[in-house]
C-alpha atoms as a PDB file:
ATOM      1  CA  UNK A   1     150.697 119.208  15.684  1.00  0.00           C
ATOM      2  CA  UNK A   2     152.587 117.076  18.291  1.00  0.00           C
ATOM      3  CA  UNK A   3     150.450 115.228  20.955  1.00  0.00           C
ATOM      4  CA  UNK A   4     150.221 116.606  24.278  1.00  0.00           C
ATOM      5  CA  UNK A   5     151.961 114.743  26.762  1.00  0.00           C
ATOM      6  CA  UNK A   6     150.656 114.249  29.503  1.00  0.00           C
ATOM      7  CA  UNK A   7     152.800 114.032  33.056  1.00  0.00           C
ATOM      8  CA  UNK A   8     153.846 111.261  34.475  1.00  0.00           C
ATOM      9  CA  UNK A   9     151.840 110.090  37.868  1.00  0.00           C
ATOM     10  CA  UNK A  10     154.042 108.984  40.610  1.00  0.00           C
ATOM     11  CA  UNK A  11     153.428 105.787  42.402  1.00  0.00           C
ATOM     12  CA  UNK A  12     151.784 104.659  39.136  1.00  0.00           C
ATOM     13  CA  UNK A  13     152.110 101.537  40.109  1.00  0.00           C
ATOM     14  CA  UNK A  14     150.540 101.535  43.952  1.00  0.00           C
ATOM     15  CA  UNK A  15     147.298 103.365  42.195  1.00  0.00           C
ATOM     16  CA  UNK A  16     146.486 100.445  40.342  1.00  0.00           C
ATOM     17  CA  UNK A  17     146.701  98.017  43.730  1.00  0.00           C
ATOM     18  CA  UNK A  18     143.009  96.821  44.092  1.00  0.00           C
ATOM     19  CA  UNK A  19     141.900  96.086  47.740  1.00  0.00           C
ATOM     20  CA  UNK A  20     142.435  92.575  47.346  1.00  0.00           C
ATOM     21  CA  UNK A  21     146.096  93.213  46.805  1.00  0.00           C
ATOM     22  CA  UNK A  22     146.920  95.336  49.509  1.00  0.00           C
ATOM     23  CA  UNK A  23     145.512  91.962  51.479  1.00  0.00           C
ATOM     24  CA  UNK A  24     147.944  90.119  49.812  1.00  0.00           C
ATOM     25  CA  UNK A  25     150.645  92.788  50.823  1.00  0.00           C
ATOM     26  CA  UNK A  26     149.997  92.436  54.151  1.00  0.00           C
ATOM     27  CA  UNK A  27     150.288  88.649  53.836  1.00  0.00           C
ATOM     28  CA  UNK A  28     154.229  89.284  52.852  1.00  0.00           C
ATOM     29  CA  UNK A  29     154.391  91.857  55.216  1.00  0.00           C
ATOM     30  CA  UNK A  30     153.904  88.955  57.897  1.00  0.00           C
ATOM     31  CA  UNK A  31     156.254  87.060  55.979  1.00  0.00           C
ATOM     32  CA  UNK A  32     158.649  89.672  56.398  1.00  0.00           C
ATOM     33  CA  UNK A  33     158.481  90.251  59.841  1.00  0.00           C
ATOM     34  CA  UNK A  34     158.367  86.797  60.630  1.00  0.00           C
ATOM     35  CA  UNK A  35     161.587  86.680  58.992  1.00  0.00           C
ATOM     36  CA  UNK A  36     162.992  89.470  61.204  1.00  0.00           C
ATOM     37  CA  UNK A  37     161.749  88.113  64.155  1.00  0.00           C
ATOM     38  CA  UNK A  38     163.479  85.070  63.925  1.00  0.00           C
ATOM     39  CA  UNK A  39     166.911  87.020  63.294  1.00  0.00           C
ATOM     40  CA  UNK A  40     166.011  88.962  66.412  1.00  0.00           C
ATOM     41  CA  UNK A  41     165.379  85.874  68.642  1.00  0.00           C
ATOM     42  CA  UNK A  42     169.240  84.267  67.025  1.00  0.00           C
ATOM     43  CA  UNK A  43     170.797  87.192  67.835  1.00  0.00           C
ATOM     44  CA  UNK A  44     168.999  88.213  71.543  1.00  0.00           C
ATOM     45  CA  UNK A  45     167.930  84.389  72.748  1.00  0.00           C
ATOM     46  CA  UNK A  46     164.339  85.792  73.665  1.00  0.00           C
ATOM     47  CA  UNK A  47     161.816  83.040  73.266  1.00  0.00           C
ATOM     48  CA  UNK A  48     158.962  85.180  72.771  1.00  0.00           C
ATOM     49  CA  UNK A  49     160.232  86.461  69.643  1.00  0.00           C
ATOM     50  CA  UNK A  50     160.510  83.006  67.856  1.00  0.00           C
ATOM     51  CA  UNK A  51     156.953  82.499  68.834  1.00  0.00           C
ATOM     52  CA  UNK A  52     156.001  85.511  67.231  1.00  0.00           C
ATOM     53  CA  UNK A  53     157.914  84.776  63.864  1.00  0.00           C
ATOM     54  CA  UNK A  54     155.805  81.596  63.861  1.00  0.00           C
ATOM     55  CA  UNK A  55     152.144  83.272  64.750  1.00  0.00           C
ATOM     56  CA  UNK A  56     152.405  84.976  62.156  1.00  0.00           C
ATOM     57  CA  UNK A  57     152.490  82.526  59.691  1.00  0.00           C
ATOM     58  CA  UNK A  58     149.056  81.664  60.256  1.00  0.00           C
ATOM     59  CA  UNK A  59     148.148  85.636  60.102  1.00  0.00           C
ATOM     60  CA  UNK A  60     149.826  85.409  56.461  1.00  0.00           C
ATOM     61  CA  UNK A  61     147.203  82.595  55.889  1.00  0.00           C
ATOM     62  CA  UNK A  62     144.781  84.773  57.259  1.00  0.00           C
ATOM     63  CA  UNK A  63     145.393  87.399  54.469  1.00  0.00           C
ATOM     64  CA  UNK A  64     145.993  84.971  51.596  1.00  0.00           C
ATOM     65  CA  UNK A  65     142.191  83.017  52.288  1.00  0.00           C
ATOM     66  CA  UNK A  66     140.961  87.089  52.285  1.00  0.00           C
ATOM     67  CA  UNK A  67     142.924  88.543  49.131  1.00  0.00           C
ATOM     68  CA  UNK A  68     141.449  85.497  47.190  1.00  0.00           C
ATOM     69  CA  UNK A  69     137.713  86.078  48.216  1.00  0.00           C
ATOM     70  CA  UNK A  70     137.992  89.858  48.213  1.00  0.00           C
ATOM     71  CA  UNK A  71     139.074  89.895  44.480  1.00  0.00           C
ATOM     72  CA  UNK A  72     135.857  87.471  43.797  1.00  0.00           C
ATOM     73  CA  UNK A  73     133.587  89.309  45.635  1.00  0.00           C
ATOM     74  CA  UNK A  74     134.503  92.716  43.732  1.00  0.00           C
ATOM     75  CA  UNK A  75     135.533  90.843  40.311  1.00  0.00           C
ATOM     76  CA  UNK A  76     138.389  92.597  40.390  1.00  0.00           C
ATOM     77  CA  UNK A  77     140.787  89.536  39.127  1.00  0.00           C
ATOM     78  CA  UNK A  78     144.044  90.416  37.799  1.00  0.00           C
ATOM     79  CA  UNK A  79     147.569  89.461  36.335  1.00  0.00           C
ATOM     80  CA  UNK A  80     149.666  91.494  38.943  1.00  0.00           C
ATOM     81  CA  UNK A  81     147.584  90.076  41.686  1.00  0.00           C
ATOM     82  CA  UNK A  82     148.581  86.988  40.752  1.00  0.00           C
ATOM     83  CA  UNK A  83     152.084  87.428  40.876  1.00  0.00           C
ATOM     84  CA  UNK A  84     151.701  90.006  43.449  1.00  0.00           C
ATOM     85  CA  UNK A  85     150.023  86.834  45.720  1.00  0.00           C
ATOM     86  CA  UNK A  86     152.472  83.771  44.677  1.00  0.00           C
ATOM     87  CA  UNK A  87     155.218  86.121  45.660  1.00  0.00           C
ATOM     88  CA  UNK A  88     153.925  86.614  48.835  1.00  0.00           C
ATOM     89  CA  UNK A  89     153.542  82.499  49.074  1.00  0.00           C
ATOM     90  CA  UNK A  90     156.984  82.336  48.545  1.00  0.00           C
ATOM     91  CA  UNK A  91     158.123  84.513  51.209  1.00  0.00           C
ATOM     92  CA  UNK A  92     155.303  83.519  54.109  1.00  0.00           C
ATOM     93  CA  UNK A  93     155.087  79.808  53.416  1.00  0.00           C
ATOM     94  CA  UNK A  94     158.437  79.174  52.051  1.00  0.00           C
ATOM     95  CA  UNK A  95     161.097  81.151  52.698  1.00  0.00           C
ATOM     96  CA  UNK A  96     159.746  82.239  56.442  1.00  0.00           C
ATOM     97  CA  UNK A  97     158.732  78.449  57.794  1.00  0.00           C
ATOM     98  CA  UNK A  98     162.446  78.228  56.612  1.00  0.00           C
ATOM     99  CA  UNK A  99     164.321  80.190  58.364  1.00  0.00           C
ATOM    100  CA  UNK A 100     162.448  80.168  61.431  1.00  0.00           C
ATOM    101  CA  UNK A 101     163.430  76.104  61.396  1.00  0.00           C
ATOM    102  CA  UNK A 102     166.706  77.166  61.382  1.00  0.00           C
ATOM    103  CA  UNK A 103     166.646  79.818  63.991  1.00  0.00           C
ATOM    104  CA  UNK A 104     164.950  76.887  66.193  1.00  0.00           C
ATOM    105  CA  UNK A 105     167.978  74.777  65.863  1.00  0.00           C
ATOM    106  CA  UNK A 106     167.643  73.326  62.206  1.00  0.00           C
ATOM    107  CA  UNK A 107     170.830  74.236  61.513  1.00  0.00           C
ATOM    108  CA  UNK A 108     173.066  71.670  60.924  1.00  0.00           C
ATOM    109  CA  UNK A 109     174.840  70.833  56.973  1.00  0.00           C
ATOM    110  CA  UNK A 110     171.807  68.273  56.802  1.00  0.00           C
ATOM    111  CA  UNK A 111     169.299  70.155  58.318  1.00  0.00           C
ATOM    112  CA  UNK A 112     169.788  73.610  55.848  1.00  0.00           C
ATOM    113  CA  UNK A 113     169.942  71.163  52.800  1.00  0.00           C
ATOM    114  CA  UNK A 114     166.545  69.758  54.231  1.00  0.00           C
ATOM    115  CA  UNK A 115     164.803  73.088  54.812  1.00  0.00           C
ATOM    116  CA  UNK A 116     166.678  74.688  50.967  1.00  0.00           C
ATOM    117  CA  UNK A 117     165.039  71.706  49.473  1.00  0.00           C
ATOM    118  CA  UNK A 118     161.986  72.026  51.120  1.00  0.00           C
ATOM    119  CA  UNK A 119     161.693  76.048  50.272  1.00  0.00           C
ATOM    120  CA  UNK A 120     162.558  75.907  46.656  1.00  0.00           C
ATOM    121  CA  UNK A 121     159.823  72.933  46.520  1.00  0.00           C
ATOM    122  CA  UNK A 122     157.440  75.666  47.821  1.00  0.00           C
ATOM    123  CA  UNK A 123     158.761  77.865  45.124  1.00  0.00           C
ATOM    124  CA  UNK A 124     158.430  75.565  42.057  1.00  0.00           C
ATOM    125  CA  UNK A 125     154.833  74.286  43.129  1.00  0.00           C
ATOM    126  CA  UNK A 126     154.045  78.103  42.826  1.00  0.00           C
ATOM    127  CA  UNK A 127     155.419  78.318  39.057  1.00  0.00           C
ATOM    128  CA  UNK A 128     153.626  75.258  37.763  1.00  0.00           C
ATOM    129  CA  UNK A 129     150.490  76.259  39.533  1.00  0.00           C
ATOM    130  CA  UNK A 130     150.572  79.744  37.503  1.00  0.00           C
ATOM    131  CA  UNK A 131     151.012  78.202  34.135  1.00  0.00           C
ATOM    132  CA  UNK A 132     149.011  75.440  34.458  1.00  0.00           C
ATOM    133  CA  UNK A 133     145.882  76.686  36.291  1.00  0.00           C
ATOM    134  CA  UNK A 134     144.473  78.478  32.419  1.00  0.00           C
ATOM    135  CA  UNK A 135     144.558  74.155  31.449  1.00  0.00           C
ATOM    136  CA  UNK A 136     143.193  73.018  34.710  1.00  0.00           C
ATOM    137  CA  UNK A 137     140.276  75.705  34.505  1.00  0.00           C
ATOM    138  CA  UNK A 138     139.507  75.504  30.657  1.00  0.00           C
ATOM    139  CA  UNK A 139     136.693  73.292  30.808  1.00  0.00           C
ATOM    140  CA  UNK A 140     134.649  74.916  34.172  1.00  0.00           C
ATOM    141  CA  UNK A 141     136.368  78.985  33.990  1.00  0.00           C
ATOM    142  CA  UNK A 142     137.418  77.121  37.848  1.00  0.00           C
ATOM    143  CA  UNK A 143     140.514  75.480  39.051  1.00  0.00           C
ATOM    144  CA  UNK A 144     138.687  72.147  40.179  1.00  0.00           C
ATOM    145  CA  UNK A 145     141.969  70.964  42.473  1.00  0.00           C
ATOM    146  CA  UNK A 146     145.681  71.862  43.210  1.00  0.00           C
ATOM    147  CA  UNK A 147     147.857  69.026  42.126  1.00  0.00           C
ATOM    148  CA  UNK A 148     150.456  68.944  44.910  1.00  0.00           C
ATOM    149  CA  UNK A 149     149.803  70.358  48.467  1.00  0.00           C
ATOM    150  CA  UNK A 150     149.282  73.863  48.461  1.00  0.00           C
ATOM    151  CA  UNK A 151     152.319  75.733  49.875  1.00  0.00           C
ATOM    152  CA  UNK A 152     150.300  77.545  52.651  1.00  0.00           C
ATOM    153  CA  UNK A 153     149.720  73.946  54.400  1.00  0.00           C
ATOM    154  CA  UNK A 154     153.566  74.675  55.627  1.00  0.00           C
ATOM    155  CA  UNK A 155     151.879  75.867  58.623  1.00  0.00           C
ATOM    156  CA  UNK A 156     151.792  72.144  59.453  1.00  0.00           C
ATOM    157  CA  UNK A 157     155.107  71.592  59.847  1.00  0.00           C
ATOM    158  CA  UNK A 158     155.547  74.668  61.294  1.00  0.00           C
ATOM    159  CA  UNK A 159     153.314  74.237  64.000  1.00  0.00           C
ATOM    160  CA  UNK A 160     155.423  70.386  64.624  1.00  0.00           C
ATOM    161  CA  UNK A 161     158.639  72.301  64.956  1.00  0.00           C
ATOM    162  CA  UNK A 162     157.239  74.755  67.097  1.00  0.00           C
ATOM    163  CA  UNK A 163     155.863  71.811  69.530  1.00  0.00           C
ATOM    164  CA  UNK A 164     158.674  69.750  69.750  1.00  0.00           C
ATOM    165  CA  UNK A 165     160.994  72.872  69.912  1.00  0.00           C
ATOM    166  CA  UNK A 166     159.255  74.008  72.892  1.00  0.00           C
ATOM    167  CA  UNK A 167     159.509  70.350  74.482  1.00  0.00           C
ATOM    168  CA  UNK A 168     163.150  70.246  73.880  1.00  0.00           C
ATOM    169  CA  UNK A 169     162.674  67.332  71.281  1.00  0.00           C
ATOM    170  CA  UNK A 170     164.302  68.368  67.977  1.00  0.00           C
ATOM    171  CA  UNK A 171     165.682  64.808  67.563  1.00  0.00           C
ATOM    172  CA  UNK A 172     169.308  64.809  66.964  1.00  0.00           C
ATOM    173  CA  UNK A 173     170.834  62.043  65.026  1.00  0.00           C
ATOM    174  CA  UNK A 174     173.725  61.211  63.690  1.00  0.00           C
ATOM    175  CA  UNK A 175     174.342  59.241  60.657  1.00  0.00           C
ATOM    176  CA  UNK A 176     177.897  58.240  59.358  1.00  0.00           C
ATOM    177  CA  UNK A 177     179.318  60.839  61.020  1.00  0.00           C
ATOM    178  CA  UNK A 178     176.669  63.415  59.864  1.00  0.00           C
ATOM    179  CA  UNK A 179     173.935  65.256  62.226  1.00  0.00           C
ATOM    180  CA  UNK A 180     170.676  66.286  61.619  1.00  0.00           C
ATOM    181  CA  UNK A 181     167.412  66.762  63.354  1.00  0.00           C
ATOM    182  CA  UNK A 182     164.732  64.370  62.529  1.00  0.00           C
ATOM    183  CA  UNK A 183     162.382  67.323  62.730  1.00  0.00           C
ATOM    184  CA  UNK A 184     163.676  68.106  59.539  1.00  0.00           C
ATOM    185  CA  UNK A 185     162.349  65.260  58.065  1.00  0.00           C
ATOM    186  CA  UNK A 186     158.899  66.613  58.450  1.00  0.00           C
ATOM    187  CA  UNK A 187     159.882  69.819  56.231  1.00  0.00           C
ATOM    188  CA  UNK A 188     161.494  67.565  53.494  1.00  0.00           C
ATOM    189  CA  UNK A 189     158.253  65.561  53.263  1.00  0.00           C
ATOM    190  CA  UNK A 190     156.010  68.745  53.390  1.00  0.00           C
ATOM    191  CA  UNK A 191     158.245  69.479  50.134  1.00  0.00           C
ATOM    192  CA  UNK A 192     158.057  66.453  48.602  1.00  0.00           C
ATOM    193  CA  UNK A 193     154.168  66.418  48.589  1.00  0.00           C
ATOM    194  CA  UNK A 194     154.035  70.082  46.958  1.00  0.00           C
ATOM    195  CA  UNK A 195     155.823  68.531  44.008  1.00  0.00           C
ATOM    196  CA  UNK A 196     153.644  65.342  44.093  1.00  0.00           C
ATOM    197  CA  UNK A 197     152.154  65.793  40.254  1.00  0.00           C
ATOM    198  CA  UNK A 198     149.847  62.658  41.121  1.00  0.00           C
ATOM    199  CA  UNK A 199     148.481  63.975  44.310  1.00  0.00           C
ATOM    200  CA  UNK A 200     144.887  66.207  43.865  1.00  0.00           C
ATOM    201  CA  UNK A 201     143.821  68.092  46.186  1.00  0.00           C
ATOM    202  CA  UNK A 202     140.180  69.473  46.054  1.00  0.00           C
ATOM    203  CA  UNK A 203     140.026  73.532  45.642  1.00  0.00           C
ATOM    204  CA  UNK A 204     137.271  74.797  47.409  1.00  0.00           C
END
């Protein structure tokens, strides 16, 4: 006698979100929008809507410190919410400080191979975090430190740009015939410390 089969349940994958994750969906969400935002604010020239790109950055941070203490707090741990959160990373902390940079007026030849390099820096400190936090916690079940900045402190250089944006003080320079913003710099060495292998940084 064949086995009964059984239908197939829609949105499969949405049921088996935990709370924690839907925290960590709203954290891309602000990604998202702060990605839209700082289309809107190229293409209409209001202020306002730069500013809000970059607030909510720190809401994305916001949601990334919850999803993490939710899923403690209700033990409820899992593969997809990993992915499901360094995804979200990528987008809020990488790929958004990005592009709002750019929408500011880091947008010179220099200045997008600054803020690529900085993003995909964001994006590889994310990979070698997933397969190497199982070593780091082997000996506690804890991740004792993050070796390399973690890519939510983007929200530094963020808030720089942001500052001297609003003061008019981008820093243009021009170096054998090539411009760039020195504001960039900041971004580039934000990267650079997310790679750092030799850098620890205490996990609380």
């Amino acid at each position: 006698m064949s086995a009964v089969r059984r239908p197939a349940r829609h949105f499969s994958m949405i049921r088996s979100f935990h709370l924690a994750d839907l925290f960590t969906i709203a954290n891309g969400f602000c990604g998202m929008t702060a990605l839209f935002q700082a289309m809107a604010f190229l293409s209409t020239g209001e202020r306002w809507r730069l500013d809000a790109a970059a607030l909510l950055i720190p809401l994305a941070l916001l949601f990334d410190v919850l999803d993490g203490r939710i899923a403690r707090w209700r033990h409820q741990a899992s593969a997809l919410g990993r992915e499901l959160d360094s995804l979200a990373d990528v987008i809020s902390f990488g790929v958004a400080p990005a592009a709002i940079a750019f929408a500011a007026g880091l947008d010179t030849g220099l200045d997008t191979l600054g803020l690529t390099f900085f993003a995909l820096c964001g994006l590889s400190r994310l990979a070698r975090y997933n397969i190497t936090a199982e070593a780091l916690s082997a000996e506690t079940g804890k991740v004792g430190y993050f070796e390399g900045t973690p890519i939510p402190t983007s929200i530094v250089p963020l808030g720089i740009l942001m500052v001297a944006f609003h003061r008019a003080m981008l820093l243009p320079v021009r170096f054998l015939s090539l411009e760039f913003h020195l504001i960039a710099l900041v971004f580039v060495l934000s990267g650079m410390l997310m790679i750092s292998k030799t850098l620890r940084i205490p996990k609380p």
